[in-house]
C-alpha atoms as a PDB file:
ATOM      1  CA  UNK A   1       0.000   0.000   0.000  1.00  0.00           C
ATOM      2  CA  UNK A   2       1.196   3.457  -1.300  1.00  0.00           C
ATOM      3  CA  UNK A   3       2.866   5.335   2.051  1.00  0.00           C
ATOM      4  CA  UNK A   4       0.167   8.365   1.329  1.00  0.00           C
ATOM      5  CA  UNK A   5      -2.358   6.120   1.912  1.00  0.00           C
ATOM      6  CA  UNK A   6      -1.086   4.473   4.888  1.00  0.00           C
ATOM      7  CA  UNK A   7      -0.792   7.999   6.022  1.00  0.00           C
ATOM      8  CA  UNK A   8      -3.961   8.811   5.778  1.00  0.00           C
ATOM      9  CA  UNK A   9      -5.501   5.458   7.205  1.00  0.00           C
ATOM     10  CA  UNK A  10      -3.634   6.088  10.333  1.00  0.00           C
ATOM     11  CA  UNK A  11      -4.547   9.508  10.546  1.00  0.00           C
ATOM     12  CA  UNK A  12      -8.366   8.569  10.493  1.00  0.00           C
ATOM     13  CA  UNK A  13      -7.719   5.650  13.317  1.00  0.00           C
ATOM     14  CA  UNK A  14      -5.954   8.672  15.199  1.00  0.00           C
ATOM     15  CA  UNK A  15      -8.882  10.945  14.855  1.00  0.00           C
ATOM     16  CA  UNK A  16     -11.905   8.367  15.324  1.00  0.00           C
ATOM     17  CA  UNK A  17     -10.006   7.375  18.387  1.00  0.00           C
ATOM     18  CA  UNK A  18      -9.473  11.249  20.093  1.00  0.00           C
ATOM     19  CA  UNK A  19     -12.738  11.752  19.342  1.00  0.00           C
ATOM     20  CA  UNK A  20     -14.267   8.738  20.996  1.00  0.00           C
ATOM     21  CA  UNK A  21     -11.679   9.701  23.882  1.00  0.00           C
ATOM     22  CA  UNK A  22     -13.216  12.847  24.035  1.00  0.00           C
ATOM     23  CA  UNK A  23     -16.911  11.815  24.100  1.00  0.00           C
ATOM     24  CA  UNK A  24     -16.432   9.761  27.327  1.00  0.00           C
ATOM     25  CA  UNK A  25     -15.429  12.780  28.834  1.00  0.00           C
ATOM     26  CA  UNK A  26     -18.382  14.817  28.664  1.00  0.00           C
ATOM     27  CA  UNK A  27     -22.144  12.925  30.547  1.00  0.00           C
ATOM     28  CA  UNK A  28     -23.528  10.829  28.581  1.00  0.00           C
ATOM     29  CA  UNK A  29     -27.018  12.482  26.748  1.00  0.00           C
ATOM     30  CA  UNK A  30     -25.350  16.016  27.504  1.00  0.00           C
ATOM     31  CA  UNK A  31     -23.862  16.347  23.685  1.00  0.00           C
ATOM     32  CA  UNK A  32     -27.831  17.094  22.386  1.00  0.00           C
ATOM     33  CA  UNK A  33     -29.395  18.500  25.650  1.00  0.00           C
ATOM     34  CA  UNK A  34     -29.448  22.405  26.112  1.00  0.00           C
ATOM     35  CA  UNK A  35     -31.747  24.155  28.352  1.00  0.00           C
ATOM     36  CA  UNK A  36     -33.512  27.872  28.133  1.00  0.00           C
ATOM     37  CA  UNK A  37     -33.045  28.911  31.145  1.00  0.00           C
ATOM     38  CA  UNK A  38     -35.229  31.968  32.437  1.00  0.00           C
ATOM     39  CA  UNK A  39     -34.642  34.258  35.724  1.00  0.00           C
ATOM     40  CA  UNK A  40     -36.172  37.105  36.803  1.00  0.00           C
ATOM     41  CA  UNK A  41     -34.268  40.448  37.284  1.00  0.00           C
ATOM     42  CA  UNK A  42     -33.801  40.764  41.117  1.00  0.00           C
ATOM     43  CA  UNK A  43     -30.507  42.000  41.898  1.00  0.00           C
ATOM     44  CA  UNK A  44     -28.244  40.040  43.289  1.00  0.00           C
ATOM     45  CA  UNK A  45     -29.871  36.972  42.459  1.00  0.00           C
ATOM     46  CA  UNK A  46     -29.762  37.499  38.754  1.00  0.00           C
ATOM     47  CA  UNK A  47     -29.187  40.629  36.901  1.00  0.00           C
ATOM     48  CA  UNK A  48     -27.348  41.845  33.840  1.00  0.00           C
ATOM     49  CA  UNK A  49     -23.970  43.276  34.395  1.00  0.00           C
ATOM     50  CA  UNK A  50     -21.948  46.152  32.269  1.00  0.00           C
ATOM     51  CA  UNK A  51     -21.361  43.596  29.700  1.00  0.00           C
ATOM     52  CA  UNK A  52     -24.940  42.513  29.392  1.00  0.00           C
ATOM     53  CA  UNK A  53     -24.127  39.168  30.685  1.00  0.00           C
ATOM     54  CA  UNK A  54     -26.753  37.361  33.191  1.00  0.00           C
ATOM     55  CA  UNK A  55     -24.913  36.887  37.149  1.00  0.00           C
ATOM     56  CA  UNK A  56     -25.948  37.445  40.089  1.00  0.00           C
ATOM     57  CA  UNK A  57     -25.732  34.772  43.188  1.00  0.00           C
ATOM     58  CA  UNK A  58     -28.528  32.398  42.122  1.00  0.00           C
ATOM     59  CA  UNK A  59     -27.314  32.563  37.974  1.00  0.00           C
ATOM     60  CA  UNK A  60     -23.668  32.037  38.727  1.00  0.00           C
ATOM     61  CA  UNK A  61     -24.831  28.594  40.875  1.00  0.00           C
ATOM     62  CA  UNK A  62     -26.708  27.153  37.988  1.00  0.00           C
ATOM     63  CA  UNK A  63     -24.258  28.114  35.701  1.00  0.00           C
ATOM     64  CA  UNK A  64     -21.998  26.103  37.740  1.00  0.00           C
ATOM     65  CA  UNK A  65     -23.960  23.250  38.135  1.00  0.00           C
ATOM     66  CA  UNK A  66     -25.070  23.715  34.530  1.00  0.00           C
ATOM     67  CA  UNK A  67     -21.075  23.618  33.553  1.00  0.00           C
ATOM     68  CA  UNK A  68     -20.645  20.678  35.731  1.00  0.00           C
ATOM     69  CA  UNK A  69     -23.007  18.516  34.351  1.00  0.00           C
ATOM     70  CA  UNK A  70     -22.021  18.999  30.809  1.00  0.00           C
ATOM     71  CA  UNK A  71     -25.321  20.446  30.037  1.00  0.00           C
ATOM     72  CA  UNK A  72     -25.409  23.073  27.391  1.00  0.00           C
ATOM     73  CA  UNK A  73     -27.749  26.450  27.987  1.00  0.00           C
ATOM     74  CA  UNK A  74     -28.934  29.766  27.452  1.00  0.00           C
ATOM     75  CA  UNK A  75     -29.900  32.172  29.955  1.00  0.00           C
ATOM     76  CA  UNK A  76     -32.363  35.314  29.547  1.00  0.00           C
ATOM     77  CA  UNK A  77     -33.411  37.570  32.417  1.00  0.00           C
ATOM     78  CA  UNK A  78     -37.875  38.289  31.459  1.00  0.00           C
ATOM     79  CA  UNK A  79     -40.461  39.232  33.882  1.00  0.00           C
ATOM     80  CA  UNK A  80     -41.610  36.656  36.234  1.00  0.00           C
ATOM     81  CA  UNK A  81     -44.856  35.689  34.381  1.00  0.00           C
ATOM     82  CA  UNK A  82     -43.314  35.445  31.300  1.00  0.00           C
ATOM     83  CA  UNK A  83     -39.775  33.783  32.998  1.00  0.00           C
ATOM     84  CA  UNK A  84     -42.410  31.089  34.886  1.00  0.00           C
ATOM     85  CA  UNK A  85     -44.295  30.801  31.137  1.00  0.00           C
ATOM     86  CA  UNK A  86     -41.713  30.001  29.420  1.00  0.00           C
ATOM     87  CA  UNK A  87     -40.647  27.038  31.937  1.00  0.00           C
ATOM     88  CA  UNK A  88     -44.493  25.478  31.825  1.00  0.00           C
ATOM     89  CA  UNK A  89     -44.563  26.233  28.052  1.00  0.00           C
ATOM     90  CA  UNK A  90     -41.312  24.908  26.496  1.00  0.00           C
ATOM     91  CA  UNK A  91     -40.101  21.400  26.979  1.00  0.00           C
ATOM     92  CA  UNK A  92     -36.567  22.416  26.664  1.00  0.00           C
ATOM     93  CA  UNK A  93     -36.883  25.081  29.513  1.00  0.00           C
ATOM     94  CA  UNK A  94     -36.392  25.897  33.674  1.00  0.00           C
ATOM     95  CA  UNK A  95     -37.254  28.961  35.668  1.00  0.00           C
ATOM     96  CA  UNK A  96     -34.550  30.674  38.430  1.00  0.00           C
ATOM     97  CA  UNK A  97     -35.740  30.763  41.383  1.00  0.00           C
ATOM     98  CA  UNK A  98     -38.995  29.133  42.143  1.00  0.00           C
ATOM     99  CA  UNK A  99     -40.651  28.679  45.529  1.00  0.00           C
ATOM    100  CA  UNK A 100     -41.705  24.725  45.952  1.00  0.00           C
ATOM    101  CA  UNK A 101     -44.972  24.564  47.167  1.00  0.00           C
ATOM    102  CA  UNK A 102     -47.570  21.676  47.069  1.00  0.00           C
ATOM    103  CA  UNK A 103     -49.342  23.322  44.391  1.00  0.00           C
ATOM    104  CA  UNK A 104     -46.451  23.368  41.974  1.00  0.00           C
ATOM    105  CA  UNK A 105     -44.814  20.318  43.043  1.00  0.00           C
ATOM    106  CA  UNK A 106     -46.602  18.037  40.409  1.00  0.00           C
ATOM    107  CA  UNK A 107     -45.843  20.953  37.429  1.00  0.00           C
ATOM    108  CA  UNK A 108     -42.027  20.870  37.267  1.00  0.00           C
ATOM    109  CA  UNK A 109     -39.081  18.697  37.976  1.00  0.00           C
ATOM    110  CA  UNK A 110     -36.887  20.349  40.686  1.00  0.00           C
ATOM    111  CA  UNK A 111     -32.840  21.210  40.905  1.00  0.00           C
ATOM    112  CA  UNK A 112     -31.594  22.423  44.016  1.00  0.00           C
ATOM    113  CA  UNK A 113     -32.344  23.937  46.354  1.00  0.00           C
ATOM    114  CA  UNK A 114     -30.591  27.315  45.063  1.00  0.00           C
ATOM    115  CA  UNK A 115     -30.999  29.593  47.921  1.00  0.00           C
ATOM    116  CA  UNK A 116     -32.959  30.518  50.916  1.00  0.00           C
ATOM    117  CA  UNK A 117     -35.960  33.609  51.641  1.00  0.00           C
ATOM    118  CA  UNK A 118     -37.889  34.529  53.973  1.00  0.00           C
ATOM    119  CA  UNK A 119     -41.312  36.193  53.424  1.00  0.00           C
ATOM    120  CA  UNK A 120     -41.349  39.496  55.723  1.00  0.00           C
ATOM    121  CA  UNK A 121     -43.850  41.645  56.150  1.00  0.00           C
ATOM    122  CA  UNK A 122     -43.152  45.583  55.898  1.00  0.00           C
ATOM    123  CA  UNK A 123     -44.314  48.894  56.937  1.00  0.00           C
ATOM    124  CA  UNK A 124     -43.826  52.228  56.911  1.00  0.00           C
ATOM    125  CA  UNK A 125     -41.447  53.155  60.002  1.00  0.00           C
ATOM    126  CA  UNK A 126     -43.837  55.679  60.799  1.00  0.00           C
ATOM    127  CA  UNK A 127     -47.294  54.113  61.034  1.00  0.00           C
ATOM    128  CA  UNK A 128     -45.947  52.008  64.067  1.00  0.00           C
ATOM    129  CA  UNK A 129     -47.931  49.167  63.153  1.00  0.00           C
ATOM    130  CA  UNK A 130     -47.607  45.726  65.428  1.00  0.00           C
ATOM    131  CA  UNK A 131     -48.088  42.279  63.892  1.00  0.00           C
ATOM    132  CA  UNK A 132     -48.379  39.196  66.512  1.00  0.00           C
ATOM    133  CA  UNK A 133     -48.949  36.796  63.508  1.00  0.00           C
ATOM    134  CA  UNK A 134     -50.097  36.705  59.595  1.00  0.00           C
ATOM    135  CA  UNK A 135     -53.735  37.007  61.097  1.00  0.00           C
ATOM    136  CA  UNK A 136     -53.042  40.204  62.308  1.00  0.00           C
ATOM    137  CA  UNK A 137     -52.662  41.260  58.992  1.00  0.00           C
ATOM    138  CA  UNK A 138     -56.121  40.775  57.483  1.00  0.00           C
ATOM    139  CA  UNK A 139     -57.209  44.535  58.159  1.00  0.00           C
ATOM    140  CA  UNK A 140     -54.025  46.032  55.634  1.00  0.00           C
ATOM    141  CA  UNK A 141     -53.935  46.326  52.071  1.00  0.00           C
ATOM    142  CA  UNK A 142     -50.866  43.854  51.371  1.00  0.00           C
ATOM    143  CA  UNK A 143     -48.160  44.766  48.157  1.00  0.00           C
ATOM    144  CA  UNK A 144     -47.880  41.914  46.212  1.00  0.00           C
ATOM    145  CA  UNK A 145     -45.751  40.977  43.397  1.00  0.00           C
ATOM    146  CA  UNK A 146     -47.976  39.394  40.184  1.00  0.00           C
ATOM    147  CA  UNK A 147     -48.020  35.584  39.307  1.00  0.00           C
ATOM    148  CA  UNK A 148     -45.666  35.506  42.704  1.00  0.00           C
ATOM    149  CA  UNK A 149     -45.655  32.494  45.523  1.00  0.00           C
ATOM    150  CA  UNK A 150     -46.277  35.216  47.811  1.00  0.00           C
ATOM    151  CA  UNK A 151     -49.201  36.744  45.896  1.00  0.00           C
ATOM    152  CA  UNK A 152     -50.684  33.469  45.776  1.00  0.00           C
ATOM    153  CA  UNK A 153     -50.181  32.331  49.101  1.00  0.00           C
ATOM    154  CA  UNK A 154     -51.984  35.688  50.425  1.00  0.00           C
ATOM    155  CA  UNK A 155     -54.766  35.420  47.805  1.00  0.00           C
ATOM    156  CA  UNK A 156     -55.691  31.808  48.436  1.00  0.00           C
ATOM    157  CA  UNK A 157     -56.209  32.605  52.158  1.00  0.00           C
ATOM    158  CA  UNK A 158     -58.087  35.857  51.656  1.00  0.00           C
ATOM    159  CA  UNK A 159     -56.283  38.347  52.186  1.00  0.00           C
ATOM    160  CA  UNK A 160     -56.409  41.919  50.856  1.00  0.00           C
ATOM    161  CA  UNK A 161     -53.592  42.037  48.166  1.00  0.00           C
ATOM    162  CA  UNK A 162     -52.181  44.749  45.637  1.00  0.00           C
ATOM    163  CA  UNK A 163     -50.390  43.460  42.994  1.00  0.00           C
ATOM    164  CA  UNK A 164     -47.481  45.394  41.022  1.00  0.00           C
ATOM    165  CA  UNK A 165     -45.611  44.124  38.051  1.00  0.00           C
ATOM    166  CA  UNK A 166     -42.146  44.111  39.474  1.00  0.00           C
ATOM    167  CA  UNK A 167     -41.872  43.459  43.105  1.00  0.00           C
ATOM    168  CA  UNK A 168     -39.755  46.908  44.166  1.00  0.00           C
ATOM    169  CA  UNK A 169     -42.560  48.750  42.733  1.00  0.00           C
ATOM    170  CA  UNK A 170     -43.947  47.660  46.287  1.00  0.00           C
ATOM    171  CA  UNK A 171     -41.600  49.641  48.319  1.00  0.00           C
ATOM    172  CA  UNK A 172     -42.366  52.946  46.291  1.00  0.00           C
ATOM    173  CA  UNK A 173     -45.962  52.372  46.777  1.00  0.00           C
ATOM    174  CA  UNK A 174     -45.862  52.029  50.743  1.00  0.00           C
ATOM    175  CA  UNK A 175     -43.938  55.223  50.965  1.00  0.00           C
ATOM    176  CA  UNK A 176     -46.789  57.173  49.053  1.00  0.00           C
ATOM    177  CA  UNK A 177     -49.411  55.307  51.321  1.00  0.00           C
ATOM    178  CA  UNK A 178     -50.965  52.797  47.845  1.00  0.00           C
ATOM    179  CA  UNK A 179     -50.442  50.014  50.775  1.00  0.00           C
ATOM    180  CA  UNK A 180     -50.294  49.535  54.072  1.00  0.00           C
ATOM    181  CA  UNK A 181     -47.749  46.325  53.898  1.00  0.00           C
ATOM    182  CA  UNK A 182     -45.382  44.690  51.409  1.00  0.00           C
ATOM    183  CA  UNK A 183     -44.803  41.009  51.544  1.00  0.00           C
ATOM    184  CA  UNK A 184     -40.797  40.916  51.115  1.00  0.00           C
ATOM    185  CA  UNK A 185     -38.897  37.718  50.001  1.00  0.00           C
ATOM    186  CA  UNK A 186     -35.450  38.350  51.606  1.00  0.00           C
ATOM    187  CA  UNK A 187     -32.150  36.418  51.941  1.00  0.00           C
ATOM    188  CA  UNK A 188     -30.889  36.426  54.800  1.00  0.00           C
ATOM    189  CA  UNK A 189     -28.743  39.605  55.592  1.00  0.00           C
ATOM    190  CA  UNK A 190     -30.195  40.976  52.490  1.00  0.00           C
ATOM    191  CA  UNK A 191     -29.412  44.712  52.439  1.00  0.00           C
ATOM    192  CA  UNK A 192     -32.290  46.026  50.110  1.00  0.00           C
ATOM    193  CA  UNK A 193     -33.064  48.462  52.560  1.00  0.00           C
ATOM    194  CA  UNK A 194     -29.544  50.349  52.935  1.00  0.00           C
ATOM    195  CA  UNK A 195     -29.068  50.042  49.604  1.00  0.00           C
ATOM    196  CA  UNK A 196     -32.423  51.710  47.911  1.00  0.00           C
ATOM    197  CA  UNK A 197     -32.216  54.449  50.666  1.00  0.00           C
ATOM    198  CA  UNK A 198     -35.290  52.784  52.695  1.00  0.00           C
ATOM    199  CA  UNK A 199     -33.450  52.275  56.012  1.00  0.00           C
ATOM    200  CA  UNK A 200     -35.406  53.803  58.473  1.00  0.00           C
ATOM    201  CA  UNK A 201     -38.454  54.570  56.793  1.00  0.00           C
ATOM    202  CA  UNK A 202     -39.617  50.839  55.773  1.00  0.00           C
ATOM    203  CA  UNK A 203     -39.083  48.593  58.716  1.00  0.00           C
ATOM    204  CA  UNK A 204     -39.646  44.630  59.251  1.00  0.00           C
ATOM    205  CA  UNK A 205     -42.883  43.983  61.471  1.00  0.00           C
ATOM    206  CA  UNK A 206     -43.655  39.971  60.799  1.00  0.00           C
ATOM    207  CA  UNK A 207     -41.569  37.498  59.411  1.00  0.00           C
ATOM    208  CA  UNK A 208     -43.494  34.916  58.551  1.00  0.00           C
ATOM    209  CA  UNK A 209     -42.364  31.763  56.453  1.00  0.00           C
ATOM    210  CA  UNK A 210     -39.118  30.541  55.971  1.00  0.00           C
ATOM    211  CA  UNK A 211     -38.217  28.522  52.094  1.00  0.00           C
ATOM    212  CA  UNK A 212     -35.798  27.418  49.397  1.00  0.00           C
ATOM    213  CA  UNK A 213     -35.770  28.094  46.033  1.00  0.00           C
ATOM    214  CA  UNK A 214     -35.429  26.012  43.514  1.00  0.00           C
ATOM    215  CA  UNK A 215     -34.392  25.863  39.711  1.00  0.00           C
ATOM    216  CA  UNK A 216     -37.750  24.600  38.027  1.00  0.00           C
ATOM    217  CA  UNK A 217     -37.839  22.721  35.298  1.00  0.00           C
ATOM    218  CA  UNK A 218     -40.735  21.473  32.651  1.00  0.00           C
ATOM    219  CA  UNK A 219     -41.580  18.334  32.607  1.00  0.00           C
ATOM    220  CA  UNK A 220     -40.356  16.959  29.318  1.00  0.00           C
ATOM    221  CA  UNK A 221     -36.679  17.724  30.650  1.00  0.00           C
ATOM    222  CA  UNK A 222     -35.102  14.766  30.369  1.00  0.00           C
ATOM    223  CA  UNK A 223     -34.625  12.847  34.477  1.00  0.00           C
ATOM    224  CA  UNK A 224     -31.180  11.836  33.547  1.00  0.00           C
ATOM    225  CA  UNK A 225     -30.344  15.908  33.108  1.00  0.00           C
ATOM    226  CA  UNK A 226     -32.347  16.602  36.181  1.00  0.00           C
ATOM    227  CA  UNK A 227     -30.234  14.013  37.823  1.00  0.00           C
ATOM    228  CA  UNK A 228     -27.112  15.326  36.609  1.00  0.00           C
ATOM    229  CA  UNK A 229     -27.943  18.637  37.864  1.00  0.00           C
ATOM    230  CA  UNK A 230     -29.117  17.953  40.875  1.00  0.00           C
ATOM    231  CA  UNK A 231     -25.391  15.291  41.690  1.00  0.00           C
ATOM    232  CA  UNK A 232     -23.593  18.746  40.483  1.00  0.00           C
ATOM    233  CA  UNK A 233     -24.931  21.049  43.050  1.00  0.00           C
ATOM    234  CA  UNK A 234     -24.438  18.484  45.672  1.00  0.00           C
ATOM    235  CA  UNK A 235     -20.792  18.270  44.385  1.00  0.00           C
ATOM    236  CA  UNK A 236     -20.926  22.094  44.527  1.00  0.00           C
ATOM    237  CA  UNK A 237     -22.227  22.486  48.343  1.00  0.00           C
ATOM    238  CA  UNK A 238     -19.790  19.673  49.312  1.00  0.00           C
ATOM    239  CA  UNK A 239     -16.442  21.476  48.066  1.00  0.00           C
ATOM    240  CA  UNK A 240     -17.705  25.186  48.703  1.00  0.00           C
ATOM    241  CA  UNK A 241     -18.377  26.177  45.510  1.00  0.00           C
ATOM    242  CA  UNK A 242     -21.694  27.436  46.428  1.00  0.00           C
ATOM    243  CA  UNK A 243     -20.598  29.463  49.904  1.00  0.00           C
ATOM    244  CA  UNK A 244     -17.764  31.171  47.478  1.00  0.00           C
ATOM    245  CA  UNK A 245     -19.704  32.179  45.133  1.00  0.00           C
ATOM    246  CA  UNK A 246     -22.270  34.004  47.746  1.00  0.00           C
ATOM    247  CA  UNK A 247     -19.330  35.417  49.294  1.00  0.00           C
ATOM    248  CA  UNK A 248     -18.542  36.844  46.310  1.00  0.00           C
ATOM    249  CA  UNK A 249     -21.209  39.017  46.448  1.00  0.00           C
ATOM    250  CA  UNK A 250     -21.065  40.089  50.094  1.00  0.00           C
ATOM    251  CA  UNK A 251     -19.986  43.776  49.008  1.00  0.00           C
ATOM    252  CA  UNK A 252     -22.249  43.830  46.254  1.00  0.00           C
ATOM    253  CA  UNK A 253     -23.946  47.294  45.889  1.00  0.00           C
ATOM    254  CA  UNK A 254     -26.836  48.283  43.422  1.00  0.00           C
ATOM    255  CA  UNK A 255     -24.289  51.370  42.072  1.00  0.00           C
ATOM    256  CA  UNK A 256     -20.947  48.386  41.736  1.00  0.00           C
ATOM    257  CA  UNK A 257     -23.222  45.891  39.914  1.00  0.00           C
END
């Protein structure tokens, strides 16, 4: 056999076996799965930065775990309906973060948990108003933010609710007296206050439930990529992946984003 050819043969051997070499590298099933991954903007969870990029302390987690896995993605910041919409809608797709409750428990597949809130109640500083307990609420007009967990939870118990379109509308309307409260879902230490100029004049008066949040996903995402996902972020918490990359945000400001 002409040396050319021989040449060539061995070349193809060479190639056919790097790239089976480098197939067994990456998850099995990962090489055709991407996901659409929504958020919501809600600073310093997930929010564009100078470069138009999605971060923030909940995106740069599932990007991690995303990475991890070997899954391949998009990510696009939308309002929450539309963010939530997309993940019930498209079988390719998973909403950042979502609250698990019984009602949605059956709708997605979950990854996580991401992060934790807590719902808070808030006032105006100078209306001096005292909550023993969520029942003491009833007689206020409560801020709510639309297609929310919070929104729903109030609603499906009866309580008098305002809904905005974006949930920091809430804090503008207290201050001109639209509401009475705002139903808050804050991480802990979470300096929205200081850092929107609210400190002393919207205060805390009931914390009331305590939850993780969750990366949601449709149901036609395959189980082995939920699986995947789910190993990664355990992988993640385990080595500290997770605690660095909150810490990285612990000086985080709305005017250094």
């Amino acid at each position: 056999m002409p040396r050319d050819r021989i040449t060539l043969a061995a070349l193809c051997a060479a190639l056919a076996a790097l790239s089976h070499a480098v197939a067994a590298t990456v998850p099995a099933g990962s090489r055709d799965t991407a996901l659409y991954i929504t958020a919501e903007p809600a600073p310093p969870s997930s929010m564009l930065d100078a470069r138009g990029q999605v971060v923030g302390i909940v995106t740069d987690k599932v990007r991690a775990a995303l990475d991890r896995a070997g899954v391949g993605y998009t990510i696009e910041l939308l309002p929450w309906k539309r963010a939530y919409a997309a993940a019930r809608q498209r079988k390719d797709a998973c909403v950042s973060s979502a609250t698990r409750t019984p009602e949605r428990e059956p709708l997605f597949k979950w990854v996580g948990p991401l992060d934790t809130a807590q719902w808070v109640l808030m006032a105006r500083a100078d209306r001096h108003i005292a909550l023993r307990n969520l029942e003491d609420a009833r007689p206020y007009r409560i801020g709510t933010y639309n297609g929310d967990a919070r929104d729903h939870y109030l609603r499906s118990r009866g309580f008098t609710v305002d809904a905005a379109p974006h949930d920091l509308v809430n804090p503008r309307k207290l201050l001109l007296g639209r509401i009475d409260l705002w139903v808050a879902a804050l991480r802990p230490g979470s300096p929205v206050l200081e850092q929107n100029g609210w400190a002393g004049k919207i205060v805390p008066v009931l914390a009331f439930n305590r939850h993780e949040v969750f990366l949601a996903c449709n149901r036609g995402v395959p189980d082995a990529v939920v699986e995947r996902l789910n190993g990664a972020f355990a992988v993640l918490e385990r080595d500290g992946a997770l605690r660095r990359i909150e810490r990285a945000y612990d000086d985080w400001t709305e005017k250094g984003k």
